[in-house]
C-alpha atoms as a PDB file:
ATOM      1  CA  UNK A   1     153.797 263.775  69.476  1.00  0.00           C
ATOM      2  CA  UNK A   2     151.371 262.246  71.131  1.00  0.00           C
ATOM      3  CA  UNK A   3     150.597 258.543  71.791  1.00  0.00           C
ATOM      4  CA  UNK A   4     146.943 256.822  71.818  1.00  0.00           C
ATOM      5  CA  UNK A   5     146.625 253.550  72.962  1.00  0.00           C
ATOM      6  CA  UNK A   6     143.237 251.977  71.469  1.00  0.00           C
ATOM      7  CA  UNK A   7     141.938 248.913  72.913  1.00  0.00           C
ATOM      8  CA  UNK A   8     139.762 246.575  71.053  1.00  0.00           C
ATOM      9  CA  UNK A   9     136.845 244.757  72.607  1.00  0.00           C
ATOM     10  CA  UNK A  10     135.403 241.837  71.270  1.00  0.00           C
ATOM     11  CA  UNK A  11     131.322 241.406  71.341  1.00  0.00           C
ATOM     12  CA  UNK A  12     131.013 238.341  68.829  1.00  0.00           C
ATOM     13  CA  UNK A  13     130.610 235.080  70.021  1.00  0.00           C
ATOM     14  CA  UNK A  14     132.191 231.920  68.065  1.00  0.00           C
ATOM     15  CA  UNK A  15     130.740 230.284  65.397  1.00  0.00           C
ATOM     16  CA  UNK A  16     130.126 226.785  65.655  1.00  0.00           C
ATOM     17  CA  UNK A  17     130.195 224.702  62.835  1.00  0.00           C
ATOM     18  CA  UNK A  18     128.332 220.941  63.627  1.00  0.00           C
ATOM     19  CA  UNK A  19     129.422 219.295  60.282  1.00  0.00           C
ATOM     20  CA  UNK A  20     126.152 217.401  59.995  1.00  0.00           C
ATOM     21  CA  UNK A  21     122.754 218.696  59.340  1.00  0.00           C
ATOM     22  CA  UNK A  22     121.084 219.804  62.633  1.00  0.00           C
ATOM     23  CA  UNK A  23     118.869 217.065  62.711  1.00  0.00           C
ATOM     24  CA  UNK A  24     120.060 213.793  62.215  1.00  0.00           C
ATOM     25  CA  UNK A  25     118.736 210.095  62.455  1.00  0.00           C
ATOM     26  CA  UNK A  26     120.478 207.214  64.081  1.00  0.00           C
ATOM     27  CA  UNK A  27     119.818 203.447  63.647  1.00  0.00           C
ATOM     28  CA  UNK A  28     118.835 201.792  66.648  1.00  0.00           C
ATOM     29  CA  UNK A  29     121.105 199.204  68.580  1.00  0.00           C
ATOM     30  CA  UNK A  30     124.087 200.282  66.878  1.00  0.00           C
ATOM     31  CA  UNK A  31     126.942 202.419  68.653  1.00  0.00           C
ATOM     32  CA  UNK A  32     126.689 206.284  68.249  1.00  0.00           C
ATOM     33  CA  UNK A  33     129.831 208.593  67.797  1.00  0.00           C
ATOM     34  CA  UNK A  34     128.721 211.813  67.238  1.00  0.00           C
ATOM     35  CA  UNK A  35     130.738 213.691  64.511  1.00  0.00           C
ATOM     36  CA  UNK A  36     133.127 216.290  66.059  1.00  0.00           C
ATOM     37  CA  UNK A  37     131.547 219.884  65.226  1.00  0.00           C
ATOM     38  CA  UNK A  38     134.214 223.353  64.693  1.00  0.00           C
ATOM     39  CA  UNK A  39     134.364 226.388  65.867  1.00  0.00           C
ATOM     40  CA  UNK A  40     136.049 230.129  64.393  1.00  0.00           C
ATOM     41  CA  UNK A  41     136.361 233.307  65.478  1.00  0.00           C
ATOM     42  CA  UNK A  42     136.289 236.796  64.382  1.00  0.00           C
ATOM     43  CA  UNK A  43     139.626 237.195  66.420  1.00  0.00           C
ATOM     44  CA  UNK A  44     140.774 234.319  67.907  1.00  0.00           C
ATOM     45  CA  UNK A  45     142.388 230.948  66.364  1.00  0.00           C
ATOM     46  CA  UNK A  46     141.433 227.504  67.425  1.00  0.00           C
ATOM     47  CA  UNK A  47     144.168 227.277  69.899  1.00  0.00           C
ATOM     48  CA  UNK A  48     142.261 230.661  71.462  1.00  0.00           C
ATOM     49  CA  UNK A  49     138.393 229.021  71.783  1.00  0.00           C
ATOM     50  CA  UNK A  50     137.150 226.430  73.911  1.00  0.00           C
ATOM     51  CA  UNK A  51     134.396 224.035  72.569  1.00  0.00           C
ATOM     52  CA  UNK A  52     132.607 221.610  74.824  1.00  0.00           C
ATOM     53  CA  UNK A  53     130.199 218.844  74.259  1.00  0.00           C
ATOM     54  CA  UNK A  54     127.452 217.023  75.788  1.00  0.00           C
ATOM     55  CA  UNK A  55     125.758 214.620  74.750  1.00  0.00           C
ATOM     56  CA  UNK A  56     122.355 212.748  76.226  1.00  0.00           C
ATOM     57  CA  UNK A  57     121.966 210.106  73.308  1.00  0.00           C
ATOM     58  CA  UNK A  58     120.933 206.628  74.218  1.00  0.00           C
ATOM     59  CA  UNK A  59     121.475 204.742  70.794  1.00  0.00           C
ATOM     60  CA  UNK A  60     119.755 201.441  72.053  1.00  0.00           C
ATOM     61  CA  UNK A  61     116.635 203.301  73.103  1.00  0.00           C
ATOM     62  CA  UNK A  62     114.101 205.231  70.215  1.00  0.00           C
ATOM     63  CA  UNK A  63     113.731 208.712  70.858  1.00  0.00           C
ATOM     64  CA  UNK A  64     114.729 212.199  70.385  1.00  0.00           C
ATOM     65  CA  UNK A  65     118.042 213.289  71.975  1.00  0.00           C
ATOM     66  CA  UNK A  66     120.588 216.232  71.385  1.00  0.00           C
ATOM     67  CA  UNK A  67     124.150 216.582  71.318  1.00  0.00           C
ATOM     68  CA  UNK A  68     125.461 220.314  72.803  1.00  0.00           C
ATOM     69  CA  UNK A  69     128.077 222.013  71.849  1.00  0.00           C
ATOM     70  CA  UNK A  70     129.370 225.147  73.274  1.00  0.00           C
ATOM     71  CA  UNK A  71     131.895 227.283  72.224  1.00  0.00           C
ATOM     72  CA  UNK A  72     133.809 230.098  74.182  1.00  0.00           C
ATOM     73  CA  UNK A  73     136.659 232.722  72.919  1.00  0.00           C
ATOM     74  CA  UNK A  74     139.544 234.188  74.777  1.00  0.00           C
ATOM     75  CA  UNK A  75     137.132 237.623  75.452  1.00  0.00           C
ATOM     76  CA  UNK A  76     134.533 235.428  77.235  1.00  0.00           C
ATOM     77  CA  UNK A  77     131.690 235.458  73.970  1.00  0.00           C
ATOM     78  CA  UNK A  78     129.791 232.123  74.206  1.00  0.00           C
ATOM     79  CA  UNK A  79     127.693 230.342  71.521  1.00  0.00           C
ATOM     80  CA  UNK A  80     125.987 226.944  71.746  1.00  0.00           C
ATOM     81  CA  UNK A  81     124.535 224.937  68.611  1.00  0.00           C
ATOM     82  CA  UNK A  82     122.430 221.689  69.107  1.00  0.00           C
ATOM     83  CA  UNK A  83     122.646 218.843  66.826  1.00  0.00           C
ATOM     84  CA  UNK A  84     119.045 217.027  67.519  1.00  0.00           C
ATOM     85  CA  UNK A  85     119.250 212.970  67.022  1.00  0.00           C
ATOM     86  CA  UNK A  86     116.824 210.993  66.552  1.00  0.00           C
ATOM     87  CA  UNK A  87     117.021 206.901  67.275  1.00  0.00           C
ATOM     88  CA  UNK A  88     115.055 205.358  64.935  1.00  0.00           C
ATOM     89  CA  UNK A  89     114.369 201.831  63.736  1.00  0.00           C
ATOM     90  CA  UNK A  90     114.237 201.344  60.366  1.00  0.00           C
ATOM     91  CA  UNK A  91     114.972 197.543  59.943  1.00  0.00           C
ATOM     92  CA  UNK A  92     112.652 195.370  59.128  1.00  0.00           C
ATOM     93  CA  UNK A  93     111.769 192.446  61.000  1.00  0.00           C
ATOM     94  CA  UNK A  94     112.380 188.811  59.808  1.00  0.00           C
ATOM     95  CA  UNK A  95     110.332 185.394  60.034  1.00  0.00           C
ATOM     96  CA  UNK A  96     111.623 181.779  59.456  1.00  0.00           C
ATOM     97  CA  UNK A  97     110.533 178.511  60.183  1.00  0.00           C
ATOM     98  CA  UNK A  98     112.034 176.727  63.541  1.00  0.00           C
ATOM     99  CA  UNK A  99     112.764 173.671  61.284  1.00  0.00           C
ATOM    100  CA  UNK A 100     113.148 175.088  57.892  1.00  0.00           C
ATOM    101  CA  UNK A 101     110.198 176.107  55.778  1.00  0.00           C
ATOM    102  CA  UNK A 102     108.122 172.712  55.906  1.00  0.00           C
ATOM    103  CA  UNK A 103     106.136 171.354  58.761  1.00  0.00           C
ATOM    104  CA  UNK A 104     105.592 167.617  58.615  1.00  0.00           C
ATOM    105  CA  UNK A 105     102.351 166.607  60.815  1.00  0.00           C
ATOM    106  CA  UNK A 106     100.350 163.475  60.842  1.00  0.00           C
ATOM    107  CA  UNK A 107      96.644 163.691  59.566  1.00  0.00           C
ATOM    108  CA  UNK A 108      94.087 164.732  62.442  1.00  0.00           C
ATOM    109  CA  UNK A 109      97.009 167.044  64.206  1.00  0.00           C
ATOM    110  CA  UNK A 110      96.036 170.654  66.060  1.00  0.00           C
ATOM    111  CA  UNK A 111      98.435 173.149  66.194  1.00  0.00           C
ATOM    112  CA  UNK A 112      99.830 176.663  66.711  1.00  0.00           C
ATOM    113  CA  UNK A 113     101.609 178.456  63.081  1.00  0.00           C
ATOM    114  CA  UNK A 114     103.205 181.241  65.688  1.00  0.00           C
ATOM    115  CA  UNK A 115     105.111 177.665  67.280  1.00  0.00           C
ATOM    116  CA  UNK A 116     106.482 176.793  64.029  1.00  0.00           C
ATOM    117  CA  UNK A 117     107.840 179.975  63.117  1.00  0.00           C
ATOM    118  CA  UNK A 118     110.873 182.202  64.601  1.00  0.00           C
ATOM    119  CA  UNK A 119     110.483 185.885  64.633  1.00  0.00           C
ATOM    120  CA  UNK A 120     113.483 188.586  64.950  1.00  0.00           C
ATOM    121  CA  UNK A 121     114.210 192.153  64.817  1.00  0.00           C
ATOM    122  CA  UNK A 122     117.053 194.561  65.831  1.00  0.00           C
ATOM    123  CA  UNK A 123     114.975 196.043  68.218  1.00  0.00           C
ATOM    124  CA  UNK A 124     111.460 194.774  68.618  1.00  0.00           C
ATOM    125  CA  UNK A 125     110.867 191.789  70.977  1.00  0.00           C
ATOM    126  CA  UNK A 126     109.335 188.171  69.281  1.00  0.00           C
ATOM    127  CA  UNK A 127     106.229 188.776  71.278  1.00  0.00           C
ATOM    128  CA  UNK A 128     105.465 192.314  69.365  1.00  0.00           C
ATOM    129  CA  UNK A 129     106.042 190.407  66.248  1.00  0.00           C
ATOM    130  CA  UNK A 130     103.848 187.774  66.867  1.00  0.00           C
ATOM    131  CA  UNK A 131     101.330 190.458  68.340  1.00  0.00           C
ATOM    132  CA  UNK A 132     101.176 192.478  64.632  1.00  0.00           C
ATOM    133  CA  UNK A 133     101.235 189.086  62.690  1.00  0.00           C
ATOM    134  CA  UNK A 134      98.847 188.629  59.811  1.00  0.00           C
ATOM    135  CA  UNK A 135      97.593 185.706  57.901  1.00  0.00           C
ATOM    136  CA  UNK A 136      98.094 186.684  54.003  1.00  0.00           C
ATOM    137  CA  UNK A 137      96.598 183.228  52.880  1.00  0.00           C
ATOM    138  CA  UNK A 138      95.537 179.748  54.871  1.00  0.00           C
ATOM    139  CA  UNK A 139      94.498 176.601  52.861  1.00  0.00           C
ATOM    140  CA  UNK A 140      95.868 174.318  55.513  1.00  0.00           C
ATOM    141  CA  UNK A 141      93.278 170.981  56.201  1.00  0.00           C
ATOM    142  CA  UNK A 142      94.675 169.136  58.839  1.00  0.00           C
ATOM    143  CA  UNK A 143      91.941 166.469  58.319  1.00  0.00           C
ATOM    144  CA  UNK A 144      93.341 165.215  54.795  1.00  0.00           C
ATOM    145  CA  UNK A 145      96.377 163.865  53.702  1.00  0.00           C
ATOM    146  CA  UNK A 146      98.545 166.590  51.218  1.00  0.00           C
ATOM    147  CA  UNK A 147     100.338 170.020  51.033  1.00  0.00           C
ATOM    148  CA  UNK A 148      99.245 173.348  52.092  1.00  0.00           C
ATOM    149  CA  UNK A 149     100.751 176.952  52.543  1.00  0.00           C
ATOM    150  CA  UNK A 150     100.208 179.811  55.172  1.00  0.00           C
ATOM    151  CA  UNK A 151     101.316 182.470  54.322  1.00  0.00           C
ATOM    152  CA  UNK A 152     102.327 185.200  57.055  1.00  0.00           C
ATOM    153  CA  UNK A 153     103.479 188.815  57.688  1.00  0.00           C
ATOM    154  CA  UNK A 154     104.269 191.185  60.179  1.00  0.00           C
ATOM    155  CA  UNK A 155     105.423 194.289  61.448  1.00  0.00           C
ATOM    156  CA  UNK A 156     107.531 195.668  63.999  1.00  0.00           C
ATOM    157  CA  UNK A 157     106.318 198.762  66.843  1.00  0.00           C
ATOM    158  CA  UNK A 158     108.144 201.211  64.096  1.00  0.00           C
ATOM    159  CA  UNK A 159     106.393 199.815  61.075  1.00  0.00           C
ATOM    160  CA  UNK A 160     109.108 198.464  59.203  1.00  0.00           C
ATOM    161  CA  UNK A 161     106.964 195.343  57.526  1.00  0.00           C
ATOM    162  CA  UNK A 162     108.700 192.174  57.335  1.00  0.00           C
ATOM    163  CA  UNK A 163     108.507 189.691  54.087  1.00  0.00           C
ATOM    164  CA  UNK A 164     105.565 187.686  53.550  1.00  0.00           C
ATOM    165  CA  UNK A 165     107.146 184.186  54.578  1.00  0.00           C
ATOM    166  CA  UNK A 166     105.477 180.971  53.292  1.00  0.00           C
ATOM    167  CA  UNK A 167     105.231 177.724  55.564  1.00  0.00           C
ATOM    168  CA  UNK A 168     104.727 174.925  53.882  1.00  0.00           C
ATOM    169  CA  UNK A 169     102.501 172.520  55.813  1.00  0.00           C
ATOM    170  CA  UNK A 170     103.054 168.520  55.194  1.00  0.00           C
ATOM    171  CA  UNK A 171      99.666 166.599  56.454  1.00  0.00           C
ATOM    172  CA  UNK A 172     100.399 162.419  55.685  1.00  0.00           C
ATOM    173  CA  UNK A 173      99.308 159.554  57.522  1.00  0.00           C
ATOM    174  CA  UNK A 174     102.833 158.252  58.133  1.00  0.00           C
ATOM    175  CA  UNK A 175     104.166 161.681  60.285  1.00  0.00           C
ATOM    176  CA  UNK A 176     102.775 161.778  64.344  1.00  0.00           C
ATOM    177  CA  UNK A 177      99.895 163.026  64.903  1.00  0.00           C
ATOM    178  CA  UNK A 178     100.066 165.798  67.590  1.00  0.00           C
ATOM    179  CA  UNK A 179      97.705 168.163  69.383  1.00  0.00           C
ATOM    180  CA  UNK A 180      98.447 171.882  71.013  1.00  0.00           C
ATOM    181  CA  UNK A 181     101.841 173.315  70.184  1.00  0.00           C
ATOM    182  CA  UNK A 182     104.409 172.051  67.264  1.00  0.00           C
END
């Protein structure tokens, strides 16, 4: 009789399985937790391959970032598979008026829309906002008594577009009178 001892070599790396599409988008400003990827072998069980992450993503900053997962079997084959993420802000930004959606000025008054009005986003600063604002429609007389609309937009750095908002603009003889900002 005679005995042969065979020894089998393995040559195929793991095979990682992310669980998400490779590329994914992420809202910005709101906490990230990657989902956990999976990894199998031709050989080996889970309890026989070692998977790693990394991960450089920054969810309260827009960009492109990657999570990196590597996997390793008992025989030493490595594999790595990146999940790409991309931060993104796809809000839209909001505008209100400071005291509601009326300003009450006296007749002969100057002043400033952008003071009367509040402007917010989940990631965009108010001065961006009031940087991209747009006048839709202005019949606003401060010179004679009655009530007028302006009606504004804007956008934020991403170009999610924001509402048109209306303020309504009260010009009588019996509010103050005022000059530069409201």
């Amino acid at each position: 009789t005679q005995c042969v001892d065979y020894v089998v070599r393995d040559y195929i790396a793991p095979v990682i399985d992310l669980r998400t599409l490779d590329v994914v988008e992420h809202d910005a400003n709101s906490p990230y937790s990657p989902v956990a990827a999976t990894a199998s072998d031709n050989l080996y069980n889970s309890t026989q391959i070692s998977l790693t992450f990394t991960s450089n993503v920054d969810p309260y900053t827009l960009g492109t970032y990657q999570d990196t997962y590597t996997a390793t079997d008992a025989a030493g084959n490595v594999s790595t598979k990146v999940r790409t993420v991309n931060v993104v802000d796809r809000v839209a930004p909001v505008i209100s008026g400071k005291n509601g959606g009326v300003l009450k000025i006296g007749v002969g008054s100057s002043y400033n829309v952008v003071e009367a009005l509040n402007f917010s986003d989940n990631y965009d600063a108010p001065a961006d906002l009031v940087a991209n604002l747009k006048t839709l429609y202005n019949d606003v007389n401060l010179q004679e008594a009655g009530l007028y609309s302006f009606v504004v937009e804007t956008s934020d750095n991403s170009g999610n577009a924001s509402d048109a908002y209306t303020l309504y603009v009260d010009v009588q003889h019996k509010y103050e009178q005022r000059t530069g900002n409201v």
